[in-house]
N, C-alpha and C. Protein backbone atom coordinates (compact mmCIF):
# COMPACT_ATOMS: atom_id res chain seq x y z
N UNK A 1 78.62 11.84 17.64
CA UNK A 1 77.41 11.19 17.19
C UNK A 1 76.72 12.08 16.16
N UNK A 2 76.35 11.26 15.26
CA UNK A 2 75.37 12.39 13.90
C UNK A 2 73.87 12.00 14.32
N UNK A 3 73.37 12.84 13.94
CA UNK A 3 71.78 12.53 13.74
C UNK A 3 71.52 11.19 12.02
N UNK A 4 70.85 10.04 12.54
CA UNK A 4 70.40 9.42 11.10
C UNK A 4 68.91 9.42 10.75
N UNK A 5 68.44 10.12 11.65
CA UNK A 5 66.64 10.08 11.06
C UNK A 5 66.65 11.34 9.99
N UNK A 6 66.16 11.59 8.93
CA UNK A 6 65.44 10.11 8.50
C UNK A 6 66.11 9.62 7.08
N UNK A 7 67.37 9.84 7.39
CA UNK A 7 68.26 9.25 6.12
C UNK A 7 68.32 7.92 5.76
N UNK A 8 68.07 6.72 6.71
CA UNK A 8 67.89 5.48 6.53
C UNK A 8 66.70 5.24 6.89
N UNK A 9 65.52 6.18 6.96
CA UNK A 9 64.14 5.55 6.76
C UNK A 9 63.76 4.91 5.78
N UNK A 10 63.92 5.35 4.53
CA UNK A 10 63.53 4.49 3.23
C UNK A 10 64.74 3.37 2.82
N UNK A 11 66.04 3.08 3.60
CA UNK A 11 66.91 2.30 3.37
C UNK A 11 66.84 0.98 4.42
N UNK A 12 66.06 1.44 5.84
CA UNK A 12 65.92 0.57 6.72
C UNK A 12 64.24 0.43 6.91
N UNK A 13 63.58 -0.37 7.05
CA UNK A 13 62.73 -0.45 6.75
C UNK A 13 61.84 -1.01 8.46
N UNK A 14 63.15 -1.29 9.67
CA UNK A 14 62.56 -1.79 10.33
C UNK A 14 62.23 -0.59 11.53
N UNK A 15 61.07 -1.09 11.93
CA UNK A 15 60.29 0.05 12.64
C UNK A 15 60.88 0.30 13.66
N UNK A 16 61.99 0.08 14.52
CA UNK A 16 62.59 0.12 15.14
C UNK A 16 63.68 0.92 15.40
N UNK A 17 63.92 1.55 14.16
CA UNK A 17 65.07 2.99 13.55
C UNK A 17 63.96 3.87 14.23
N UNK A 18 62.28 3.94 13.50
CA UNK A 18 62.15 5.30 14.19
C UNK A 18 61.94 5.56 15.71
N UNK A 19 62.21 4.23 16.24
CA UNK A 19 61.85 4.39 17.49
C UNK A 19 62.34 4.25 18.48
N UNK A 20 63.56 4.34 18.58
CA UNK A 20 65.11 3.94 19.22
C UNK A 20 65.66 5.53 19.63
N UNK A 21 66.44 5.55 20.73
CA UNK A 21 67.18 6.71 20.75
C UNK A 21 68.44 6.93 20.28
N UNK A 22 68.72 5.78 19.52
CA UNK A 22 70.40 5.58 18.94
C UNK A 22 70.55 4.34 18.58
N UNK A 23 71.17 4.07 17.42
CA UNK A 23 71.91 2.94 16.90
C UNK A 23 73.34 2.27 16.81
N UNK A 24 73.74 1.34 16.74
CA UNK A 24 74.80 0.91 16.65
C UNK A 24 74.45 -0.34 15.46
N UNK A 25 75.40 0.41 14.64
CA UNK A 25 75.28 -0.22 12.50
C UNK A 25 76.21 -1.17 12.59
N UNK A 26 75.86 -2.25 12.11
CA UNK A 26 76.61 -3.52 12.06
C UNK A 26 76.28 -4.04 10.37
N UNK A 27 77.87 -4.28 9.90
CA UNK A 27 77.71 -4.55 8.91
C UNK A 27 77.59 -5.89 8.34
N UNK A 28 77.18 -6.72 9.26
CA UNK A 28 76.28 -7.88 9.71
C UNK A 28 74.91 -7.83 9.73
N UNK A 29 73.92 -6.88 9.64
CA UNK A 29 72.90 -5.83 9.79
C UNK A 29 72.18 -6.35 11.03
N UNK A 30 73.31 -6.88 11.92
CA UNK A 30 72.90 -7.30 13.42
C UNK A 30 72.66 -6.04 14.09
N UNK A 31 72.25 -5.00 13.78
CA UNK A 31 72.15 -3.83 14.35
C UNK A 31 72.06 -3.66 15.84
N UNK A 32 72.37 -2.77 16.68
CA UNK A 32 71.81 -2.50 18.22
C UNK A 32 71.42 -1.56 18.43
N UNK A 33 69.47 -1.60 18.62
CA UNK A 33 68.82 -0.68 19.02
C UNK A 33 69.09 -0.38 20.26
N UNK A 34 69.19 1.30 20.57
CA UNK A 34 69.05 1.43 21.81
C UNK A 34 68.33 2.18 22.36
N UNK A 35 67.74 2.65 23.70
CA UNK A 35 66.77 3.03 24.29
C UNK A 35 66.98 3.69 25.59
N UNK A 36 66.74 4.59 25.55
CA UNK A 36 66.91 5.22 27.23
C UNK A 36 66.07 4.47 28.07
N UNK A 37 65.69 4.26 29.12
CA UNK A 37 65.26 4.27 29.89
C UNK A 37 63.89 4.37 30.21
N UNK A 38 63.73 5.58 29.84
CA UNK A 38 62.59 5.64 29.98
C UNK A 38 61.44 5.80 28.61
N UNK A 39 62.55 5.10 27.59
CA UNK A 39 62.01 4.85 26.47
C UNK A 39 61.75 3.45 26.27
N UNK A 40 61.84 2.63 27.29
CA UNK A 40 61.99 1.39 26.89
C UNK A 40 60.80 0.16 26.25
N UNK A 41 61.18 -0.35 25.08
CA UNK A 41 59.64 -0.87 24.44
C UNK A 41 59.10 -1.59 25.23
N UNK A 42 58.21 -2.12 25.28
CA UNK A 42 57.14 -3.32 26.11
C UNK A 42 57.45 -4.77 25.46
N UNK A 43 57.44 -4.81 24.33
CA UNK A 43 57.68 -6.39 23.87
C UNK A 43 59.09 -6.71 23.39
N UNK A 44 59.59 -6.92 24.76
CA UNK A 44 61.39 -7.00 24.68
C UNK A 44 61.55 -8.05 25.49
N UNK A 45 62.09 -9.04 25.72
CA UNK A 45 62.58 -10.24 26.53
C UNK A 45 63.89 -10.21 27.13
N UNK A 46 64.44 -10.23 28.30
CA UNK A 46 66.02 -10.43 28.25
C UNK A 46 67.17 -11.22 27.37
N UNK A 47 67.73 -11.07 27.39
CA UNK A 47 68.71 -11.49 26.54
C UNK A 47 69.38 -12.68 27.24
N UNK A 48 69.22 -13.57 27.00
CA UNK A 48 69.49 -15.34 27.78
C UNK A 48 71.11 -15.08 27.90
N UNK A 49 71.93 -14.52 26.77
CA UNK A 49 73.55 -15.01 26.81
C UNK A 49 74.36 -14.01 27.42
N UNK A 50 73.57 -12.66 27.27
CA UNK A 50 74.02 -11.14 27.66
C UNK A 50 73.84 -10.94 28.90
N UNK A 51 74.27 -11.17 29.96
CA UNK A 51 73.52 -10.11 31.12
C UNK A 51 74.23 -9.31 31.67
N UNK A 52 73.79 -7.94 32.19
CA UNK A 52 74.51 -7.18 32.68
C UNK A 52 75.51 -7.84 34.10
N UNK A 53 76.68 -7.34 33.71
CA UNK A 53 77.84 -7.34 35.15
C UNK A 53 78.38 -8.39 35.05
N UNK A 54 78.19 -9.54 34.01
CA UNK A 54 78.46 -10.25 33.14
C UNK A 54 79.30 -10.84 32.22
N UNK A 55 80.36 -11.50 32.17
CA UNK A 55 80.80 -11.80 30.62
C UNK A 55 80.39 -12.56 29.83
N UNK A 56 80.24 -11.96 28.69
CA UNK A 56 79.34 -12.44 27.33
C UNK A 56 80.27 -13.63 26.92
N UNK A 57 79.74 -15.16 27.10
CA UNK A 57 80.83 -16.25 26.89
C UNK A 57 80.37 -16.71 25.28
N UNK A 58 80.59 -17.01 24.25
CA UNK A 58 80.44 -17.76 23.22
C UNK A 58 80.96 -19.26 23.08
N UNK A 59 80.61 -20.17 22.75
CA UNK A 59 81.43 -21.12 22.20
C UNK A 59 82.59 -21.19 23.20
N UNK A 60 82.14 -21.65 24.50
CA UNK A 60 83.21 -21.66 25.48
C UNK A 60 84.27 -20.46 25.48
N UNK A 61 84.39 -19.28 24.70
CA UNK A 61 85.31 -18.52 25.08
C UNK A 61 85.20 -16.84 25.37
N UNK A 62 84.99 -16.66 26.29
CA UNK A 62 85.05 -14.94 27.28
C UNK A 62 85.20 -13.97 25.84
N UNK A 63 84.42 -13.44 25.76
CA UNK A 63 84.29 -12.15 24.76
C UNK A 63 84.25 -10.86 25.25
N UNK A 64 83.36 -10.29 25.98
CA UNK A 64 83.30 -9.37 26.35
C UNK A 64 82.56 -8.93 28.00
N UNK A 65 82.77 -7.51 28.55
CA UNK A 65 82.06 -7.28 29.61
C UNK A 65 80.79 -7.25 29.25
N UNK A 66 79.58 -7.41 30.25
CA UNK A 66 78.13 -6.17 29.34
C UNK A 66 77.69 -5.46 30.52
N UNK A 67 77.83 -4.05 30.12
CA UNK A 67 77.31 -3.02 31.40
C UNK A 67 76.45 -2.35 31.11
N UNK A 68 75.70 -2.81 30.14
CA UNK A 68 74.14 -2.31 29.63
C UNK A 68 73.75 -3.34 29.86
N UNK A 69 71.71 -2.86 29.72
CA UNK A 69 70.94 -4.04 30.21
C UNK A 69 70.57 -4.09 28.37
N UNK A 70 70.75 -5.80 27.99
CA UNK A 70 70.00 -6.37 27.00
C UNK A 70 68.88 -6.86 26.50
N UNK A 71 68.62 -7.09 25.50
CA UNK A 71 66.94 -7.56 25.59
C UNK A 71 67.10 -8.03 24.05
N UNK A 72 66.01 -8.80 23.89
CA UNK A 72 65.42 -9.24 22.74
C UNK A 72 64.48 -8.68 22.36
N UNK A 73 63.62 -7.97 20.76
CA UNK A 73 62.50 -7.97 20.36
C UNK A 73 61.54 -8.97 20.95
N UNK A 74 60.53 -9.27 21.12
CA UNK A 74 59.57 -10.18 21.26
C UNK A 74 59.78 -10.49 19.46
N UNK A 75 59.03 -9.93 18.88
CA UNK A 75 58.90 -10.26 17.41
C UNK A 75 59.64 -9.73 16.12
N UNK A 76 60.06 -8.54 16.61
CA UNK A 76 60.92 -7.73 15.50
C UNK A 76 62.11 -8.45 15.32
N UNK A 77 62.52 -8.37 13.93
CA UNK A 77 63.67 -9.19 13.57
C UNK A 77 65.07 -8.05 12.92
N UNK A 78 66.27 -8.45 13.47
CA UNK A 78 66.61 -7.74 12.84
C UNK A 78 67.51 -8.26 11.16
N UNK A 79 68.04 -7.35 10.49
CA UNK A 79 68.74 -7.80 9.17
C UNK A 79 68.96 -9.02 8.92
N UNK A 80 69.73 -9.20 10.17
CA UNK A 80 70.67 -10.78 9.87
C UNK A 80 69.20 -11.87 10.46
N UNK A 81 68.26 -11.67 10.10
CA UNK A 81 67.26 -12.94 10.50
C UNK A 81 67.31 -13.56 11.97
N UNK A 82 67.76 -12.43 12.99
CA UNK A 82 68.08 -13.07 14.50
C UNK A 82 67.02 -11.77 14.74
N UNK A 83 66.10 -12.00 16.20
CA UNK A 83 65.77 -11.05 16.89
C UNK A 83 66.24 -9.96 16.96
N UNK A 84 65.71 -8.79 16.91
CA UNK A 84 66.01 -7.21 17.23
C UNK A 84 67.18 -7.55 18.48
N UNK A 85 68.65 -7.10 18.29
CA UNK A 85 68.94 -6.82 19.81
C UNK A 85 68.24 -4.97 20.34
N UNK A 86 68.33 -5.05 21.28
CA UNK A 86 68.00 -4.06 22.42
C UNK A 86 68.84 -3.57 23.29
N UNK A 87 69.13 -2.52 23.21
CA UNK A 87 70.30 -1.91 24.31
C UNK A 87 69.01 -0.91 25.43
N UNK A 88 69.23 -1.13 26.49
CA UNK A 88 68.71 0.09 27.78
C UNK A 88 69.67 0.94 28.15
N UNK A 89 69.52 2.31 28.59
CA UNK A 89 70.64 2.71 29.01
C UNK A 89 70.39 3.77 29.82
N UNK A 90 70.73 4.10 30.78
CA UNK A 90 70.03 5.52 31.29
C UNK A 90 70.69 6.92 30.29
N UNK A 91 72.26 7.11 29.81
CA UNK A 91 72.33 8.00 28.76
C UNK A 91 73.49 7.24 27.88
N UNK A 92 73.39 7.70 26.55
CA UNK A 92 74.23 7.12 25.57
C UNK A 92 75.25 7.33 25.57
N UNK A 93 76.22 7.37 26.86
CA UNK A 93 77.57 7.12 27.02
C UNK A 93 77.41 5.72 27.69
N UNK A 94 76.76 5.75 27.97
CA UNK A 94 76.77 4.15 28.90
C UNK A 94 76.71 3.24 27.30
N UNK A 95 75.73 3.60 26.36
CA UNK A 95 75.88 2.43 24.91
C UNK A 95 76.95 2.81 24.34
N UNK A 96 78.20 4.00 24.63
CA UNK A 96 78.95 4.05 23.35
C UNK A 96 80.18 3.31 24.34
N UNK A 97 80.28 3.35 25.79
CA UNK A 97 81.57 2.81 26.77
C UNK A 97 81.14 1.03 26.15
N UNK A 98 79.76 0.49 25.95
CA UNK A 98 79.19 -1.27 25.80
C UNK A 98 80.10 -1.19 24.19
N UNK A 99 79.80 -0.23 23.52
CA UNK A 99 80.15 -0.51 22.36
C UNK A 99 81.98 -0.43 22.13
N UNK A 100 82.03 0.29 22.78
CA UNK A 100 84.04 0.47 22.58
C UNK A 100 84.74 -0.74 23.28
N UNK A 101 83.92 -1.35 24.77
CA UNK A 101 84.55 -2.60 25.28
C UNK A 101 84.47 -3.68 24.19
N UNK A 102 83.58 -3.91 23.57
CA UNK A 102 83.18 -5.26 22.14
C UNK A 102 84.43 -4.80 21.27
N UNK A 103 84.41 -3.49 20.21
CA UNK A 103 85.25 -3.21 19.53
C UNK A 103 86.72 -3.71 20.03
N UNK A 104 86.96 -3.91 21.45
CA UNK A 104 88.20 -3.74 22.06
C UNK A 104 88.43 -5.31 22.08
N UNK A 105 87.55 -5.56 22.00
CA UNK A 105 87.14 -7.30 21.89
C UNK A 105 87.60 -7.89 20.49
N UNK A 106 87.49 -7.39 19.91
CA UNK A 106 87.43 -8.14 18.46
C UNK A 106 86.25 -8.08 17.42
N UNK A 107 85.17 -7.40 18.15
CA UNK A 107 84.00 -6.89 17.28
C UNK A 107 84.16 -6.02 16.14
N UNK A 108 84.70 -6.41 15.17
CA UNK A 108 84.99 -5.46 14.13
C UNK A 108 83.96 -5.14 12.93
N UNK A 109 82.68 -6.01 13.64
CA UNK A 109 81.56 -5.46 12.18
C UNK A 109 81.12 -4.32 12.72
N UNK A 110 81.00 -4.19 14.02
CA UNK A 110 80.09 -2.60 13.98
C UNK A 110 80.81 -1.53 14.09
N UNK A 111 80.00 -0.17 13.06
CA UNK A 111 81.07 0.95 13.14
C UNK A 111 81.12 1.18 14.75
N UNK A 112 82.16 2.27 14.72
CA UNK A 112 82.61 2.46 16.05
C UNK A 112 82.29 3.80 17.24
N UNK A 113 80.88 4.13 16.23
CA UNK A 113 80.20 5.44 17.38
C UNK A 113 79.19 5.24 17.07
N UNK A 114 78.11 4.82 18.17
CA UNK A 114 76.68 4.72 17.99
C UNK A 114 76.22 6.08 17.13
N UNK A 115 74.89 6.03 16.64
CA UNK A 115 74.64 7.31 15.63
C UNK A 115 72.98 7.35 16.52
N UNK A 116 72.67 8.85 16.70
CA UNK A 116 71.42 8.86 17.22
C UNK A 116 70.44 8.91 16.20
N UNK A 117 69.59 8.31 17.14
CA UNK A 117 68.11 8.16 16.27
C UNK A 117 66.99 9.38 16.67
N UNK A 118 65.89 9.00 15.87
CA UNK A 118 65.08 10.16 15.44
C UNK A 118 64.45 10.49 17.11
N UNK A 119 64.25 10.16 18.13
CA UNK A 119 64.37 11.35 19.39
C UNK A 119 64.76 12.48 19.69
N UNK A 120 66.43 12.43 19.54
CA UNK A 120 67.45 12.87 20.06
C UNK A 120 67.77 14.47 19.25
């Protein structure tokens, strides 16, 4: 994992880079904020399609496990004009094991090692 604060501060603009404990870059700019635990924001909603222990179904067909807890921004949007996603995690092996099961999936927009954010 590299450090990205604050190299995409003036390239990302959403307030949510500085306030995340790690990212996962999608070149979809569906980005996935993530959050320890005990970092976790207040205006976040669960995630209706994601739930932990779970398989993530699309369009009738099984995609992936999810062994992180998900969430929605309340209001923050991300790149692609969809809600902020939200990753929880107690430590960022638990978001990089969520992120390698998707990749293993067929998720091929996001790079393939979460990058920490300005906390860490």
């Amino acid at each position: 994992m590299i450090s990205i604060y604050p190299l995409f501060e003036l390239a990302m603009p959403n307030p949510l880079f500085k306030l995340c404990d790690a990212v996962v870059f999608s070149k979809k700019r569906d980005h996935k904020f993530i959050f320890l635990k005990e970092n976790k924001p207040k205006d976040i909603t669960p995630d209706k399609l994601r739930t932990k222990g779970k398989v993530y179904i699309k369009d009738h067909v099984r995609l992936y496990n999810v062994i992180v807890d998900m969430y929605e921004h309340k209001s923050i949007k991300s790149g692609d004009g969809d809600l902020a996603d939200i990753w929880v995690v107690g430590n960022l092996n638990q978001a990089q094991k969520q992120l390698d099961i998707m990749i293993k999936s067929g998720a091929k927009q996001f790079l393939p090692k979460i990058l920490k954010g300005n906390k860490i």
